[in-house]
Structure formats: structure tokens, C-alpha cells
Protein backbone atom coordinates (compact mmCIF):
# COMPACT_ATOMS: atom_id res chain seq x y z
CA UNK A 1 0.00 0.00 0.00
CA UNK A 2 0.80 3.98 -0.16
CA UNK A 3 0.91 5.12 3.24
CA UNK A 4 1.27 8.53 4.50
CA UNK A 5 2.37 8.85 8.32
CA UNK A 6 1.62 12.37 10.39
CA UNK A 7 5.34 12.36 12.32
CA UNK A 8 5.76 16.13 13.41
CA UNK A 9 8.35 14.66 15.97
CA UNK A 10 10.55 12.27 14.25
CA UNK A 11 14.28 11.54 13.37
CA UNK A 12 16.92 8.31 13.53
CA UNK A 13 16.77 7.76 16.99
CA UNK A 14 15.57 4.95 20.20
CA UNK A 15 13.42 7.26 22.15
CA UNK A 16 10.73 8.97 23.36
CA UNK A 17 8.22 10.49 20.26
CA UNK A 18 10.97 10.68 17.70
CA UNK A 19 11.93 7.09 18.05
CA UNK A 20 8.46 5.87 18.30
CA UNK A 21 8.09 7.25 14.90
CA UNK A 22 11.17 6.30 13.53
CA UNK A 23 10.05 2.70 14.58
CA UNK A 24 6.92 2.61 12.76
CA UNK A 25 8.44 4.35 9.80
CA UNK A 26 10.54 1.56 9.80
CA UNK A 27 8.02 -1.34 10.63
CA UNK A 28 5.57 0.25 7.61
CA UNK A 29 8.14 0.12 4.93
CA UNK A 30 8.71 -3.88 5.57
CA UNK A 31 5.42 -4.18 3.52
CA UNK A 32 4.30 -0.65 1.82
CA UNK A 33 5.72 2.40 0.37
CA UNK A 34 5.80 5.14 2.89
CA UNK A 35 5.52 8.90 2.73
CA UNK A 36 5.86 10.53 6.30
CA UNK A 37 5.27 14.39 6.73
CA UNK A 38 7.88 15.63 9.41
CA UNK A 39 8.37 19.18 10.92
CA UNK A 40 10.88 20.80 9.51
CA UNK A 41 11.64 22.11 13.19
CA UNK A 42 13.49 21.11 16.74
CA UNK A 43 16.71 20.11 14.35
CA UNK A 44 14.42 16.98 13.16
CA UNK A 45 15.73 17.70 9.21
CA UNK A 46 19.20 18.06 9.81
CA UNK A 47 19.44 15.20 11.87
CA UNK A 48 17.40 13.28 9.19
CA UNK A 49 19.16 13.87 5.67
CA UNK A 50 22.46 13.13 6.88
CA UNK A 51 21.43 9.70 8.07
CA UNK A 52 18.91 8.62 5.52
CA UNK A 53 22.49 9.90 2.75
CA UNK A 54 24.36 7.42 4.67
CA UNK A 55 21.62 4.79 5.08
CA UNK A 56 19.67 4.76 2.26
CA UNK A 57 15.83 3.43 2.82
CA UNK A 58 13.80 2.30 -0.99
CA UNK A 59 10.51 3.64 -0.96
CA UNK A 60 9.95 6.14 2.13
CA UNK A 61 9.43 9.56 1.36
CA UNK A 62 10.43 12.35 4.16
CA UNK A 63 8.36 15.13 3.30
CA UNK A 64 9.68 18.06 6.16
CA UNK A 65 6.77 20.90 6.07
CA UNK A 66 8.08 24.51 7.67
CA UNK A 67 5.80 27.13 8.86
CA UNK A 68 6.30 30.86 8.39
CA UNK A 69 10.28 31.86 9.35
CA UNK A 70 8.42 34.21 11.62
CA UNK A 71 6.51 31.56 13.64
CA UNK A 72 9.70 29.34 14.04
CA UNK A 73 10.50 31.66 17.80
CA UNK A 74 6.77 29.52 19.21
CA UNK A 75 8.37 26.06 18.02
CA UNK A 76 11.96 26.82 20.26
CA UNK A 77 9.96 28.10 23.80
CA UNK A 78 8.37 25.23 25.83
CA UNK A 79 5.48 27.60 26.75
CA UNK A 80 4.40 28.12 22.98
CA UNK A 81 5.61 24.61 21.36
CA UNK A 82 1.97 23.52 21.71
CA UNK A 83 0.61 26.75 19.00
CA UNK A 84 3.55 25.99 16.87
CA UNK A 85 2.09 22.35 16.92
CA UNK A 86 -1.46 22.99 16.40
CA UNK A 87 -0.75 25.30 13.70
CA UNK A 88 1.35 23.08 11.81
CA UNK A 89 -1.61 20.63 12.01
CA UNK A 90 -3.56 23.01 11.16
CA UNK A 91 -1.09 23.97 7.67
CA UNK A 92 -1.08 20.25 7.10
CA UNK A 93 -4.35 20.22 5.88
CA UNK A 94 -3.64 21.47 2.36
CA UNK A 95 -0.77 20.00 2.43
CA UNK A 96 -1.75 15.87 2.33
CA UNK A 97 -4.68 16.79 0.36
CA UNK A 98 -2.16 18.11 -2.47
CA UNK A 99 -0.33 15.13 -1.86
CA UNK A 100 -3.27 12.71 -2.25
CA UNK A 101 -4.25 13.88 -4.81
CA UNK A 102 -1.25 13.60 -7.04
CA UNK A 103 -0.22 9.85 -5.26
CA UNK A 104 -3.43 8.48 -3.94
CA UNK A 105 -2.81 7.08 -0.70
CA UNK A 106 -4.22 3.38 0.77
CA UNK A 107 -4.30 4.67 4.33
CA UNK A 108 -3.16 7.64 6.22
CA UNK A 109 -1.75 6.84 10.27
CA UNK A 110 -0.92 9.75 12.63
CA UNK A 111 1.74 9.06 15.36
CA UNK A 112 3.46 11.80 16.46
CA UNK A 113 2.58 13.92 18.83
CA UNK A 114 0.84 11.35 20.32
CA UNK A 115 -1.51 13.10 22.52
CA UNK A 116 -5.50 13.19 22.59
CA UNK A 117 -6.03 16.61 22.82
CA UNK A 118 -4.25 17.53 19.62
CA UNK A 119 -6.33 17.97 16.19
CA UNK A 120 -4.37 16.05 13.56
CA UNK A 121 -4.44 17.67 9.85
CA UNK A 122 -5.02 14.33 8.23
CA UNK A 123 -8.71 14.19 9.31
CA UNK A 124 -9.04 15.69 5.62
CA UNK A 125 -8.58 12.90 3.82
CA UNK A 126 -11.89 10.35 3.46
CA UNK A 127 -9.25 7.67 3.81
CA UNK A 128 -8.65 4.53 6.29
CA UNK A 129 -7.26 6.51 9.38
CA UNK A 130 -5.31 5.01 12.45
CA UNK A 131 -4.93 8.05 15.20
CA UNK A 132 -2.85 7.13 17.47
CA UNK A 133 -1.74 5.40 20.15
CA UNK A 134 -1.95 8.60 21.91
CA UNK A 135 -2.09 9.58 25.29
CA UNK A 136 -2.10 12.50 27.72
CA UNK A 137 -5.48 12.22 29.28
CA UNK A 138 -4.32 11.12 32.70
CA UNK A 139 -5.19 13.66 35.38
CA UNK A 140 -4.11 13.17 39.24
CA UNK A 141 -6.60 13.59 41.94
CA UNK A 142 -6.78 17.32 42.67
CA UNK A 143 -5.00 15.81 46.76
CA UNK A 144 -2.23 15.10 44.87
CA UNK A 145 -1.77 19.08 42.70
CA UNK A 146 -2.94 20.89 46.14
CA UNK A 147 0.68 19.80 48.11
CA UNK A 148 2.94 21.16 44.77
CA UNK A 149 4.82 24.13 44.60
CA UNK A 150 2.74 26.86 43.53
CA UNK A 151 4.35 27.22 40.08
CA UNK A 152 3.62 23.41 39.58
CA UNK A 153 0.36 23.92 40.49
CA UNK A 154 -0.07 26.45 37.98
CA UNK A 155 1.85 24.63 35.22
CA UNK A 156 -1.32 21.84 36.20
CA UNK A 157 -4.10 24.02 35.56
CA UNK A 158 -2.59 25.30 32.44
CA UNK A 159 -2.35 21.99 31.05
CA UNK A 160 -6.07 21.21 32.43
CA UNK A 161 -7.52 24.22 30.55
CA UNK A 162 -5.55 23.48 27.57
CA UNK A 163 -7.03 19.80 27.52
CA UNK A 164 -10.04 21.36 28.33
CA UNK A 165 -10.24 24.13 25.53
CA UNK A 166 -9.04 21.84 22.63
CA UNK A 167 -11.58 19.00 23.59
CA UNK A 168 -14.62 21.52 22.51
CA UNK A 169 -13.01 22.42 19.33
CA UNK A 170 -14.10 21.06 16.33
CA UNK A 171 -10.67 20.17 15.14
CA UNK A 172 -10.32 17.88 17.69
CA UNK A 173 -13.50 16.45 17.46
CA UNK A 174 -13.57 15.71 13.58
CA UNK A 175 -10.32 14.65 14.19
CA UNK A 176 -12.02 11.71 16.42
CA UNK A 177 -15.08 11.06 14.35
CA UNK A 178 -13.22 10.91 10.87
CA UNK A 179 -10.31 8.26 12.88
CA UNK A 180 -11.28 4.69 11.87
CA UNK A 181 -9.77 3.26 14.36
CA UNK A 182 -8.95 5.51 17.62
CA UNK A 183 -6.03 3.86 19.61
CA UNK A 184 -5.75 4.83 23.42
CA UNK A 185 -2.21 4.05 25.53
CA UNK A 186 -3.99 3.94 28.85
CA UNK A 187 -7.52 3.25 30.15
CA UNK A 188 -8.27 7.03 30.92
CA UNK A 189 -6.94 7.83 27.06
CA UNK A 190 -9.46 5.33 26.05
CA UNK A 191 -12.29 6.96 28.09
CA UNK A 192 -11.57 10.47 26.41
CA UNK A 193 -11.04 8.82 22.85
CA UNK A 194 -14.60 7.71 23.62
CA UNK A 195 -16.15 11.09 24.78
CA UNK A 196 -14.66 12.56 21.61
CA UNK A 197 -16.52 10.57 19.27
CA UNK A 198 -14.06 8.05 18.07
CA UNK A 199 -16.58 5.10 16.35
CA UNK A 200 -13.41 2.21 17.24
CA UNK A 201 -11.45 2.88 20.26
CA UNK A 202 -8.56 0.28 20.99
CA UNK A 203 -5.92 0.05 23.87
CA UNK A 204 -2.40 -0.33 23.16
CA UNK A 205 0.95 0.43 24.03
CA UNK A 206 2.77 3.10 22.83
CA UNK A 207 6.27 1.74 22.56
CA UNK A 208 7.56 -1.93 23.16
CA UNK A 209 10.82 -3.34 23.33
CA UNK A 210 12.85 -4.79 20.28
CA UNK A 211 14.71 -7.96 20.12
CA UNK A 212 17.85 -6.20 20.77
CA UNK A 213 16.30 -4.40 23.42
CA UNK A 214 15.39 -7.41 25.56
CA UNK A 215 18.88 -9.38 24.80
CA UNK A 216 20.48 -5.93 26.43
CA UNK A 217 18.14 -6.30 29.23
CA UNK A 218 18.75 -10.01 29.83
CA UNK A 219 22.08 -10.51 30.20
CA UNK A 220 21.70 -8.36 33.99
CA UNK A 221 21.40 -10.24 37.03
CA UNK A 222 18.84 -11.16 39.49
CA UNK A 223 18.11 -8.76 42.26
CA UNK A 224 21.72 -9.19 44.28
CA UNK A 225 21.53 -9.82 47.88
CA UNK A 226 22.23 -7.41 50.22
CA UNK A 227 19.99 -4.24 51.37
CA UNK A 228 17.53 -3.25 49.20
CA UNK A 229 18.42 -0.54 46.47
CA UNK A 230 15.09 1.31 44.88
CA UNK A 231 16.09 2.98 41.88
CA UNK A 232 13.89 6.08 39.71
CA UNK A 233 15.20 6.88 36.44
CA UNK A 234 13.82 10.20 34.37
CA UNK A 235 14.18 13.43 34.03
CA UNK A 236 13.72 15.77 37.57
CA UNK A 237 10.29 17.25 36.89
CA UNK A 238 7.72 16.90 39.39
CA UNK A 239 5.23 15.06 37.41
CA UNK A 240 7.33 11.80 37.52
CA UNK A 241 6.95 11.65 41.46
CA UNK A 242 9.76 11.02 42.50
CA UNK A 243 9.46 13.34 45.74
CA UNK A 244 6.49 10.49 46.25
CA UNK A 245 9.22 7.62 45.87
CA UNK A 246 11.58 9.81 48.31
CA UNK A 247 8.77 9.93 51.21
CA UNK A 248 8.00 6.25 50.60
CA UNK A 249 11.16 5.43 50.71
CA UNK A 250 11.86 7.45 54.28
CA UNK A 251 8.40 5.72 55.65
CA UNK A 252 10.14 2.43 54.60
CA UNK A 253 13.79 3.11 55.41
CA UNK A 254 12.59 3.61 59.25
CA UNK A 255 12.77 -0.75 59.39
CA UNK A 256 15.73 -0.88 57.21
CA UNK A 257 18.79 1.16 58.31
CA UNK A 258 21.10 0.14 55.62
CA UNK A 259 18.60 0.50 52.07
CA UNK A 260 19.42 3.16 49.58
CA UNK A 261 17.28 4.83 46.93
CA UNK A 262 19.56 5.74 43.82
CA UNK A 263 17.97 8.91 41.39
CA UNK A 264 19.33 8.91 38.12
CA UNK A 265 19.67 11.95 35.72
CA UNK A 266 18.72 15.58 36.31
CA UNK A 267 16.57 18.64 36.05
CA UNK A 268 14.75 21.50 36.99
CA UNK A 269 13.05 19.81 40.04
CA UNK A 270 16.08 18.35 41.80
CA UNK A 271 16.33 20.86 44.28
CA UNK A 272 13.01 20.36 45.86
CA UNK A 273 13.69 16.43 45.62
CA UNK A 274 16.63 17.37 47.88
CA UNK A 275 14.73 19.46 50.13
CA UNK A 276 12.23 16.26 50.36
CA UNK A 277 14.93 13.97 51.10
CA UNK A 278 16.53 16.49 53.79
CA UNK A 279 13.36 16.96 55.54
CA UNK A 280 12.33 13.02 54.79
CA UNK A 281 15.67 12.53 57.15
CA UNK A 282 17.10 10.41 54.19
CA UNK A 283 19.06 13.25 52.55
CA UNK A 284 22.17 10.45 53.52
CA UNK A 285 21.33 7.74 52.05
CA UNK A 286 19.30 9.34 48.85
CA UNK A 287 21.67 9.07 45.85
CA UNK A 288 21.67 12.08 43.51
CA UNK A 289 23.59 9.90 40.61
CA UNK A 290 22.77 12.85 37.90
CA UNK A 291 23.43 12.29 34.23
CA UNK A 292 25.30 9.25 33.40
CA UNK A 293 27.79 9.32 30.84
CA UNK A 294 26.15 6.44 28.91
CA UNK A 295 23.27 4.07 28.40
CA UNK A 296 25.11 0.99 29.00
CA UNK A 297 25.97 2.85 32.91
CA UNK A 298 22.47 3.32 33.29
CA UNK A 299 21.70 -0.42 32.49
CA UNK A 300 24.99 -0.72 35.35
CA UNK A 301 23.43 0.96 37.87
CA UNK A 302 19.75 -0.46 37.35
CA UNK A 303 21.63 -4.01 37.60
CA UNK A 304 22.90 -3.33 41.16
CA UNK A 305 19.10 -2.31 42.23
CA UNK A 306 16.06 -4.60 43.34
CA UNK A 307 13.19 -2.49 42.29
CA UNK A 308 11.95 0.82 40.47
CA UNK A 309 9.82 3.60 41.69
CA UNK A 310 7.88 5.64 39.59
CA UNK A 311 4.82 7.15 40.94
CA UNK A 312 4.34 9.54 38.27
CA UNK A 313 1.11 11.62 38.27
CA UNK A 314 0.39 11.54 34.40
CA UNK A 315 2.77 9.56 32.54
CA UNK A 316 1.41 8.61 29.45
CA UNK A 317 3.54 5.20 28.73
CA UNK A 318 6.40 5.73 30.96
CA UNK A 319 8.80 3.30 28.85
CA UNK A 320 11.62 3.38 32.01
CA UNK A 321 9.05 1.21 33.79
CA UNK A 322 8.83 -1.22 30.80
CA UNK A 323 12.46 -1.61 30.63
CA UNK A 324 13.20 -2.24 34.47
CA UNK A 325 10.51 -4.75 34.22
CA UNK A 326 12.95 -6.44 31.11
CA UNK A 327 15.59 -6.38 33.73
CA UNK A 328 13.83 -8.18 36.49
CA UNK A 329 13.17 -5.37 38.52
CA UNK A 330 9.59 -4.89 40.15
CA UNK A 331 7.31 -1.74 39.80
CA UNK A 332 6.05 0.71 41.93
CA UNK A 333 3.80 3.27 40.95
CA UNK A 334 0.65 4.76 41.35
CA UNK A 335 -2.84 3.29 39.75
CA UNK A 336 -2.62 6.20 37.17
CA UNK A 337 -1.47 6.52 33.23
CA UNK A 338 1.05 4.16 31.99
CA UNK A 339 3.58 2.47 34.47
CA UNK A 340 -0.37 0.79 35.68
CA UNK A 341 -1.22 -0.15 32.53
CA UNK A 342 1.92 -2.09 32.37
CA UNK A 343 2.17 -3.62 35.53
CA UNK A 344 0.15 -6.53 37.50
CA UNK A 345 0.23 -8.01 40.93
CA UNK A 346 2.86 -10.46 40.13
CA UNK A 347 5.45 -8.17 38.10
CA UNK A 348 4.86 -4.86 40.49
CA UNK A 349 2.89 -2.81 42.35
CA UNK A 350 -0.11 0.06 41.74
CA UNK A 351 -0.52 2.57 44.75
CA UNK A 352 -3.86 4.27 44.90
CA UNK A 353 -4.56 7.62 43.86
CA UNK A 354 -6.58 8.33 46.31
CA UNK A 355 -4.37 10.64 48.64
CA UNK A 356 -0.60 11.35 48.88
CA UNK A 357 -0.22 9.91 52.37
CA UNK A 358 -2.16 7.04 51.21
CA UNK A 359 0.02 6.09 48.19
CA UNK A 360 3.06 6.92 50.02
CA UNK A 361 2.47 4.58 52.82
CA UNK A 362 1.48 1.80 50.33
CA UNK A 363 4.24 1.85 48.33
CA UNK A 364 6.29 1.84 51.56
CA UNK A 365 4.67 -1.00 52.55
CA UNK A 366 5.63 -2.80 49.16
CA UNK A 367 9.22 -1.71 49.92
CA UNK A 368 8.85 -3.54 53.27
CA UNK A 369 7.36 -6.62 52.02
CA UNK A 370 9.86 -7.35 49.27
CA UNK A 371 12.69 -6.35 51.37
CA UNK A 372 11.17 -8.87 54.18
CA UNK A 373 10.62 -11.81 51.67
CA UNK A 374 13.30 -11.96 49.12
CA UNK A 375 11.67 -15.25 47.55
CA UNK A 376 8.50 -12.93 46.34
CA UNK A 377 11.02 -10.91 44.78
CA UNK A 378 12.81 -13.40 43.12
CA UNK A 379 9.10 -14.58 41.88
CA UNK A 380 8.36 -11.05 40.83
CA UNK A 381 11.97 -10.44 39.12
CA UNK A 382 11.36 -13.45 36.65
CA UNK A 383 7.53 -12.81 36.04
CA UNK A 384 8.57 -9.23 34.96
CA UNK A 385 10.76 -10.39 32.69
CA UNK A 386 8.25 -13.05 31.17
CA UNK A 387 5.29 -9.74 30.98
CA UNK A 388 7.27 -7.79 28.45
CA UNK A 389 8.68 -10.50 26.69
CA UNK A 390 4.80 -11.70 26.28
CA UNK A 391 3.12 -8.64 25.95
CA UNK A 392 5.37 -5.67 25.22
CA UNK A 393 7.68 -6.89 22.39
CA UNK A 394 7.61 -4.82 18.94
CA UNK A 395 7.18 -8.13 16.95
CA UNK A 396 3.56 -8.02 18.70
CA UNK A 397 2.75 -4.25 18.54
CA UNK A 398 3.82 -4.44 14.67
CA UNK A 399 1.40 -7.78 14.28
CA UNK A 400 -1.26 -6.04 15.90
CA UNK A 401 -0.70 -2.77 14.18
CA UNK A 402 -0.68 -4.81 11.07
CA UNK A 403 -4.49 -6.45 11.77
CA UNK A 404 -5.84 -2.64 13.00
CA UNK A 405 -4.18 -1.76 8.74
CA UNK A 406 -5.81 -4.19 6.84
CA UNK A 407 -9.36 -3.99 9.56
CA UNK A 408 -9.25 -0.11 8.84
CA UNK A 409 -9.47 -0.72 5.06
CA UNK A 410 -12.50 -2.92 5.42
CA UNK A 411 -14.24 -0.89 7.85
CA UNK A 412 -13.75 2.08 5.31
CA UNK A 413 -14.74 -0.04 2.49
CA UNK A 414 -17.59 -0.65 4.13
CA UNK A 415 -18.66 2.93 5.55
CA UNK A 416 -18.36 4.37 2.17
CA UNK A 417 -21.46 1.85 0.94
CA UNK A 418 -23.46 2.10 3.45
């Protein structure tokens, strides 16, 4: 088939939205010709052209689309990314319907961004459409904003009214009715996908692991003896809760004078996650590891530890939780966004949202009870590994992306007699 791909965010890389695209650029092209309409922003050409001259891939098509030279200032500031975004969308419009028009697409697929609340400029096209997986609709309980530093709490209703504003515009929501198939990351992406208007919603992940992935991730040990080490790994903002993983941590250290919890990377929220660990009386035996030279001392470090915290408060996928689950290492998080989609009983752990103090003591008390009974966390350690190798592989997202292709097609086919 001729397939065109919405990728704003995309270039050669293994993570976050650019990789994700990258992957399914890759993944299409096994079986169809591939056009993919990229921003021609954020450095995503340059990095690009170079690569594809050295690497040459038959039958894909970068098409990079630039907005007005004067617009480009909204792309570089984080507080006006999201207008640069919606009006390249917006410009994309004309844009795929001059290029359907002189190569006549099969099927069109948006993937990046992959967030609900952004219209996508291929709901022109009266073609098969995948949307998605996208994600962004979790929201914490309104306990959880209240205790934040005031500019956090601000940054929170921003992106509420945002998400708010966009979901009564009628981009968004002929974006959702003229989407085939809809595909959510987590349950509460689902529920919104739903509200929208999407006719098909569908759950599924938003990135999996490859097959080099998991042989990287199997070759590290068990959990080693010794006192427990809980790990987080992510950038320092104060949506991936790690001041939550600090305080649990403290509640659970009280039993356990010789565990350490080990922070890896950096940013803009680090100081207050060092206030929280002074104040926590932990400030000793918290680890500030910061930015680690490479991937492979990452993989190092998360080989020394016994389990991962992550009680983020919206994470959409949350991919660090995937791969310390390829590692053998346990999961705690909250029962919000993606770390609980990934998770059950036997690989991990899902605090309730219900209240701060409530989560934090829980996830102590999962601290406490694998420390206690090393066996359960040998169990867990090998059933973690056997969840993503079951469910979260790319060989099975690119399957089932395959099926949700060829069912768009005849669901189209089918629409357009009726």
C-alpha cells in the first residue's frame, strides 16, 4: 500500500516520540511504500538527511513541512511549542490533500505527537485513518496538585484548561469522528477517545521493546543480595513523582537502616527532591547519581538495584518502567497513566490515587514486604521479565498494528457503501 504517516516529531533515533516514529516508519516500509510528513523544526531535518544519505531506505518519502520563518521563535519556547504544533496541524491540511491527490494514498496513520487533545491535519482525507496510540489524558486527583509548589500547580491548571479548551473544538472532534480506528495508551486515554466521538477505540501500548532491546536487558542479574536498592530513572520534573518515591522510601527506610534509593539523571526539580529527602531525614542515604555518561551505565546501575519507583502523576507510557521490568526489577507506581497499565500483581505494584499519604504509605509497605521476603522478589523479578517478553515486544505491537491496517481498510470499504 501507499501510506502517508503524520510524524511532526521524528528523526533516527531509540526514544521517546521521535523514536516511536522512527520505529513505525521503519516497521511500515517492511510491507508498503511510505511517505511521512515531518516538521521541519526542533533540528528533526538536519538530523534526518544526513542519516537517511548514509543509510539509504527504498521507498519512504520524508516530506519536512516549515511554517512561516516568523513563527519558528513559538516552536523553540516550551510555553508556545503547543501553537507551533497545532498550527502546523492546522497547515497540514492542504498540504496531504495536495499530496493525495497527485499519489493516492491506501491509508493515512498519525503518530506523532501522540496526545489526545491535539487535532491532527489528516482528518481531511476520506481515507482509512489510524490516530494514534496517543495519550495524555491522565489527570491526578486534585490531593495530589494541592501539596505542589505553587508554580507546579499552575503549570497543572494550564495543562487542564488546555485539555479542556481543545476538547470543545471542532478540530479535535472531527479529528475523532473521521479516525477509523482511535487507539488509546492507557484506560483514561481510552475513556476520552470515547467522549470525543471516536466510532473504534482500541488500547495499546505506545512503545515496546525490540529484540535487541530485551537481549540488552537479559544478560543483567537477578536482584543481588544485600539491602535493598530502589532505583527512579527520568528526568527531575515533578510530574514523575519522584518526591512520592523519596517519602515512601523514608516511611520504609525507618525498618531498614542500611537500604538506599539511587535517582538517576537531572533537572529542573532536583532541588526540591533534595529538600524532600533532607526533611524526609534520608538526605544520607538518597543518591543524587545525575546524568550518566552512557546508556550501558544506566543499564549498570539499574543491575545493582532490586526495584523501580515511579509514581508519576500523568505519565502517558512511561517506557523506564517497561524496561526495568525487562531487567527483572519490580514496579512501583501509582494506579494512574502508563507504568499501571503495564504492571500486575505479580510483576509490580499500583498505589492508589486516592491521597498522597495514602500512596506513600502503600508503596512503603511494598518496599517492606519485598525487602522482608526476598523469595517474592525473586518470583516477581522473573515474572517481569516473562510480561514484556509476552506482551510488550515490537514483533507483537507491529502484528497487531498490522491487523488494525488491513481492519481499517474494510471498515472504510464498508462505511463508504453504506
Amino acid at each position: 500500500m501507499k501510506i502517508l504517516l503524520s510524524t511532526y516529531s521524528c528523526f533516527p533515533c531509540q526514544t521517546s516520540e521521535p523514536g516511536n516514529a522512527w520505529r513505525t516508519i521503519n516497521e511500515a516500509l517492511r510491507e508498503h511504500e511510505v511517505w511521512a510528513v515531518i516538521a521541519d523544526a526542533h533540528r528533526y531535518r538536519e538530523l534526518t538527511e544526513p542519516w537517511l544519505a548514509k543509510n539509504p531506505l527504498p521507498n519512504f518519502h520524508p516530506v519536512f513541512v516549515k511554517l512561516n520563518p516568523a513563527l519558528q521563535p513559538l516552536a523553540a519556547r516550551p510555553a508556545t511549542s503547543a501553537i507551533y504544533y497545532h498550527l502546523w496541524q492546522e497547515n497540514l491540511r492542504g498540504i496531504v490533500r495536495e499530496l493525495h491527490l497527485r499519489i493516492k494514498f491506501d491509508l493515512v496513520h498519525h503518530v506523532t505527537y501522540g496526545r489526545y487533545w491535539s487535532p491532527s491535519g489528516l482528518r481531511v482525507l476520506n481515507l482509512p485513518f489510524i490516530w494514534g496510540p496517543v495519550g495524555a489524558a491522565e489527570t491526578p486527583p486534585r490531593s495530589f496538585v494541592r501539596e505542589l509548589p505553587w508554580r507546579c500547580r499552575l503549570i497543572e491548571a494550564a495543562r487542564d484548561a488546555a485539555r479542556n479548551f481543545c476538547e470543545r473544538t471542532a478540530a479535535l472532534r472531527d479529528t475523532a469522528r473521521a479516525a477509523t480506528i482511535a487507539i488509546g495508551v492507557t484506560r483514561e486515554s481510552c475513556a476520552a477517545l470515547t467522549r470525543l466521538g471516536a466510532r473504534r477505540v482500541e488500547q495499546m501500548p505506545q512503545l515496546a521493546l525490540t529484540d535487541a532491546d530485551l537481549a540488552q536487558f537479559a544478560v543483567l542479574p537477578a536482584p543481588p543480595p544485600g539491602p535493598l536498592r530502589a532505583i527512579c530513572v527520568g528526568r527531575h520534573v515533578y510530574w514523575k513523582g519522584f518526591y512520592l518515591a523519596i517519602r515512601a522510601f523514608a516511611e520504609f527506610a525507618k525498618t531498614n537502616s542500611q537500604a538506599e534509593l539511587w535517582i538517576v539523571n537531572d533537572g529542573p526539580f532536583r532541588r526540591e527532591l533534595e529538600k524532600t529527602a533532607a526533611r524526609t531525614g534520608v538526605a544520607a542515604r538518597v543518591k543524587f547519581l545525575g546524568t550518566l555518561p552512557k546508556y550501558s551505565d544506566v543499564l549498570e546501575r539499574l543491575g545493582q538495584a532490586h526495584v523501580m519507583l515511579h509514581p508519576a502523576l500523568h505519565e502517558g507510557f512511561g517506557n523506564v518502567c517497561l524496561e526495568a521490568m525487562a531487567a527483572g526489577r519490580p514496579v512501583g507506581c501509582l494506579d494512574i497513566g502508563g507504568p499501571a497499565s503495564q504492571i500486575t500483581p505479580e510483576t509490580g505494584f499500583a498505589a492508589p490515587a486516592t491521597t498522597p499519604a495514602e500512596a506513600v504509605a502503600a508503596l512503603a509497605n511494598f518496599l517492606g514486604r519485598i525487602d522482608r521476603d526476598r523469595t517474592l522478589l525473586a518470583a516477581m523479578s522473573a515474572a517481569a521479565r516473562a510480561h514484556v517478553q509476552k506482551q510488550f515486544t515490537m514483533r507483537q505491537i507491529n502484528e497487531q498494528m498490522r491487523t488494525y491496517y488491513a481492519e481499517a481498510i474494510g471498515q472504510h470499504a464498508a462505511q463508504i457503501l453504506l
